[in-house]
Protein backbone atom coordinates (compact mmCIF):
# COMPACT_ATOMS: atom_id res chain seq x y z
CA UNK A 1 145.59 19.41 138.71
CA UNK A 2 147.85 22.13 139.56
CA UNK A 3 146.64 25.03 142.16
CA UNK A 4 147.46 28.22 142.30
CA UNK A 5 147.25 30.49 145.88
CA UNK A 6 148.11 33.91 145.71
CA UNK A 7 148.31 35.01 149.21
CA UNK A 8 148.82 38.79 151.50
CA UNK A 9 148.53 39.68 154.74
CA UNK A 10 147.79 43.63 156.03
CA UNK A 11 148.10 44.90 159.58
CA UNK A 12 146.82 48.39 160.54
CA UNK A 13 149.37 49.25 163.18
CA UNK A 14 151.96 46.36 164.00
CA UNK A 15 150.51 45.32 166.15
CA UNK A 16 146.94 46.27 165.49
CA UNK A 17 143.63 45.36 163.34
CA UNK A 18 144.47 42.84 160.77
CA UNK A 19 143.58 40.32 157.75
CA UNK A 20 144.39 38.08 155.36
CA UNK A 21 143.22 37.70 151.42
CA UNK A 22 143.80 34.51 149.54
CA UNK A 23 142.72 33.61 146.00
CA UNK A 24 142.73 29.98 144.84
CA UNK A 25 142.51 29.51 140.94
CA UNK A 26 142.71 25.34 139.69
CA UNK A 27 141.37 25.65 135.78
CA UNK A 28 137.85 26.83 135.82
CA UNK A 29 137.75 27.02 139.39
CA UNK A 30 138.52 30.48 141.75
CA UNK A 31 137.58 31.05 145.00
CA UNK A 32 138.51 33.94 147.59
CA UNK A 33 139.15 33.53 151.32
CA UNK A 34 139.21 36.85 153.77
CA UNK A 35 139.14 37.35 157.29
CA UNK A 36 140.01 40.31 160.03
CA UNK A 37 141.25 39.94 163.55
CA UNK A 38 141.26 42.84 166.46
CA UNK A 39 144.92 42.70 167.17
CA UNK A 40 147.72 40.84 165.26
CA UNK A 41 151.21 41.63 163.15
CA UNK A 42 151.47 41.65 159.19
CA UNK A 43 153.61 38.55 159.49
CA UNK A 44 150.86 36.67 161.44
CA UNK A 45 148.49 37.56 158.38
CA UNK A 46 151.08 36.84 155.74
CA UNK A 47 151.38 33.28 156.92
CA UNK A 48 147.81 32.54 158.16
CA UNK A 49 146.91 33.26 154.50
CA UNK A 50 149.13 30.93 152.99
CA UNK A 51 147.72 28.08 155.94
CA UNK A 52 144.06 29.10 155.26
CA UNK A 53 144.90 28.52 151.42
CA UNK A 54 146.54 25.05 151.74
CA UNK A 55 143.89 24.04 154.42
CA UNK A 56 141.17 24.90 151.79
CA UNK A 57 142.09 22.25 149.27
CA UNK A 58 139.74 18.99 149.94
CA UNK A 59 142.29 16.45 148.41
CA UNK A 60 145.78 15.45 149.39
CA UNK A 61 149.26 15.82 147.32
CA UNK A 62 148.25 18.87 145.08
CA UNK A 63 150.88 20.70 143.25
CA UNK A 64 150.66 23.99 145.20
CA UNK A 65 151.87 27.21 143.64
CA UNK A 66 152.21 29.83 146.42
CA UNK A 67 152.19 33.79 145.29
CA UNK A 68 153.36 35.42 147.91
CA UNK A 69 155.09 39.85 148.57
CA UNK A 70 156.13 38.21 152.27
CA UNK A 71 159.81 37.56 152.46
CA UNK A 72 159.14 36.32 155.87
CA UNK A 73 157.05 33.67 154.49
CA UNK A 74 159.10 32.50 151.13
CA UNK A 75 162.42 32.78 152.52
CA UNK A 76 161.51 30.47 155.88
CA UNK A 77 160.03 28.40 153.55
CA UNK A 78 162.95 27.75 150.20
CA UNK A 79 165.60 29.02 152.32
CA UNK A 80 164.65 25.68 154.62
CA UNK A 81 165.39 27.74 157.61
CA UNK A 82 161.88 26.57 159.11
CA UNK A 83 163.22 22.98 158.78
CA UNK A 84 166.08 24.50 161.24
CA UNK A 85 163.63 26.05 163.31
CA UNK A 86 161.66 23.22 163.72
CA UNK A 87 164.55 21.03 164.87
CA UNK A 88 165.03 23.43 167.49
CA UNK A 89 161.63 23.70 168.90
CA UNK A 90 161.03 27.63 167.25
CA UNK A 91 162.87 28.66 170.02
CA UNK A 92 163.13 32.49 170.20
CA UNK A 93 160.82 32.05 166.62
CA UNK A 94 157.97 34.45 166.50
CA UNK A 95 154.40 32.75 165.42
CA UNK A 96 155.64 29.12 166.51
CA UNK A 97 152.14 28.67 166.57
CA UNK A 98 151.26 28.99 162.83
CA UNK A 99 154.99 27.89 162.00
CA UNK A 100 153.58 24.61 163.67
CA UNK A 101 150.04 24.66 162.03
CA UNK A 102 151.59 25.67 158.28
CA UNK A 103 154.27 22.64 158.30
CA UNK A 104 150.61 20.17 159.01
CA UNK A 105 149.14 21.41 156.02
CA UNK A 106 152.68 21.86 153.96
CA UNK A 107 153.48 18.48 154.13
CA UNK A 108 150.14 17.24 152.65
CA UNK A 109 150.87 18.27 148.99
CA UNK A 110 153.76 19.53 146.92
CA UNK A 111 154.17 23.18 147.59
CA UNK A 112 156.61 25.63 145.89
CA UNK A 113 156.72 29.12 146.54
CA UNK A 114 156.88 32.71 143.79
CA UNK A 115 157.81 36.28 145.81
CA UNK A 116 155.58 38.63 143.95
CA UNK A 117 156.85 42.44 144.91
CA UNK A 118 153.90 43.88 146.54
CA UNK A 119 151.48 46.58 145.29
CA UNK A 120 153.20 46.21 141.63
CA UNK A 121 150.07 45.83 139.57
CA UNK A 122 149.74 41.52 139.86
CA UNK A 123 146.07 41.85 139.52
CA UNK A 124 146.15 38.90 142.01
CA UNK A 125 148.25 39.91 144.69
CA UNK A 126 146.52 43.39 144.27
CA UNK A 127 143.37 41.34 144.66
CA UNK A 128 144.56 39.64 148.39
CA UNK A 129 145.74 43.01 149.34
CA UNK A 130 142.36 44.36 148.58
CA UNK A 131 140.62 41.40 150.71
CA UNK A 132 142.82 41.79 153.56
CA UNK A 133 142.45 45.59 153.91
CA UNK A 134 138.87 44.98 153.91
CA UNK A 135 139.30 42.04 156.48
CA UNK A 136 141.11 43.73 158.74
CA UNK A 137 138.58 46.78 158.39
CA UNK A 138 135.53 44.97 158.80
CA UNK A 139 133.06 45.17 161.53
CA UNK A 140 133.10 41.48 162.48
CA UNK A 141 136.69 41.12 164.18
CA UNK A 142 138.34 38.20 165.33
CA UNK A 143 140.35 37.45 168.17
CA UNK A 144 143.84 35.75 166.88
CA UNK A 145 144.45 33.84 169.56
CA UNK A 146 147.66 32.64 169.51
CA UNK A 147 148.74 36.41 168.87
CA UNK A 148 146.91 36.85 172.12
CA UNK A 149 148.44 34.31 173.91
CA UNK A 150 151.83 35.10 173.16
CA UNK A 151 151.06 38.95 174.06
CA UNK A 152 149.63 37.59 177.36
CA UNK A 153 152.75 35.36 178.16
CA UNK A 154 154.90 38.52 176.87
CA UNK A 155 153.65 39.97 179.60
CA UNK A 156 154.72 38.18 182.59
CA UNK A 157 158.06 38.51 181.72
């Protein structure tokens, strides 16, 4: 069965209050996947959505269609210059973190990805955006730790 994942990721401020919005559509099936964090970047959001999405499907080797408006995310991705990144440990990489945690779940099925331009009226992608803005507006705020983290070690240098 073939799966479709439309993904987006919003950031009020950059950083600042954030989400992510997934859909997942397989034939008769659709299910939607938000959450909000207290302090994060869009690009954090933009790839945690497409690692929630892939980490949501219960069986291995699925043909994975990714939707996604984030450059950042497709272009790492076909462009194979993760691959490079990998090999050299994500040094001076931002989000090695979910770079590391999205090539776990990538490797379990067959992924390809679609850029979708953002807020052009594909009632899916309009859909994540909506989930994310609500995410990241929501009362009940996560802490993104790894964005944390790598604020905290910013620091002490």
């Amino acid at each position: 069965m073939k799966i479709t994942l439309y993904t987006d990721g919003a950031a009020k401020g950059n950083p600042g209050p954030g989400g992510y919005g997934v859909v997942l559509m397989a034939g008769k099936h659709y299910k939607e996947i938000s959450e909000g964090f207290v302090k994060t970047t869009n690009n954090r959001m933009e790839l945690l959505a497409v690692i929630v999405g892939l980490e949501a499907l219960k069986n291995k080797g699925m043909s994975v269609r990714v939707f996604s408006d984030s450059k950042y995310v497709v272009d790492a991705v076909e462009k194979k210059w993760l691959l490079g990144w990998e090999k050299k440990g994500f040094k001076g990489k931002k989000n090695p973190d979910l770079w590391k945690r999205f090539l776990v779940v990538y490797r379990k099925h067959q992924v390809s990805f679609t850029w979708v331009k953002g807020h052009a009226g594909n009632l899916y992608n309009e859909k994540c955006d909506q989930l994310a803005v609500l995410a990241a507006e929501s009362n009940e705020l996560k802490i993104d730790k790894g964005y944390e983290n790598l604020d905290s070690e910013d620091k002490l240098f």
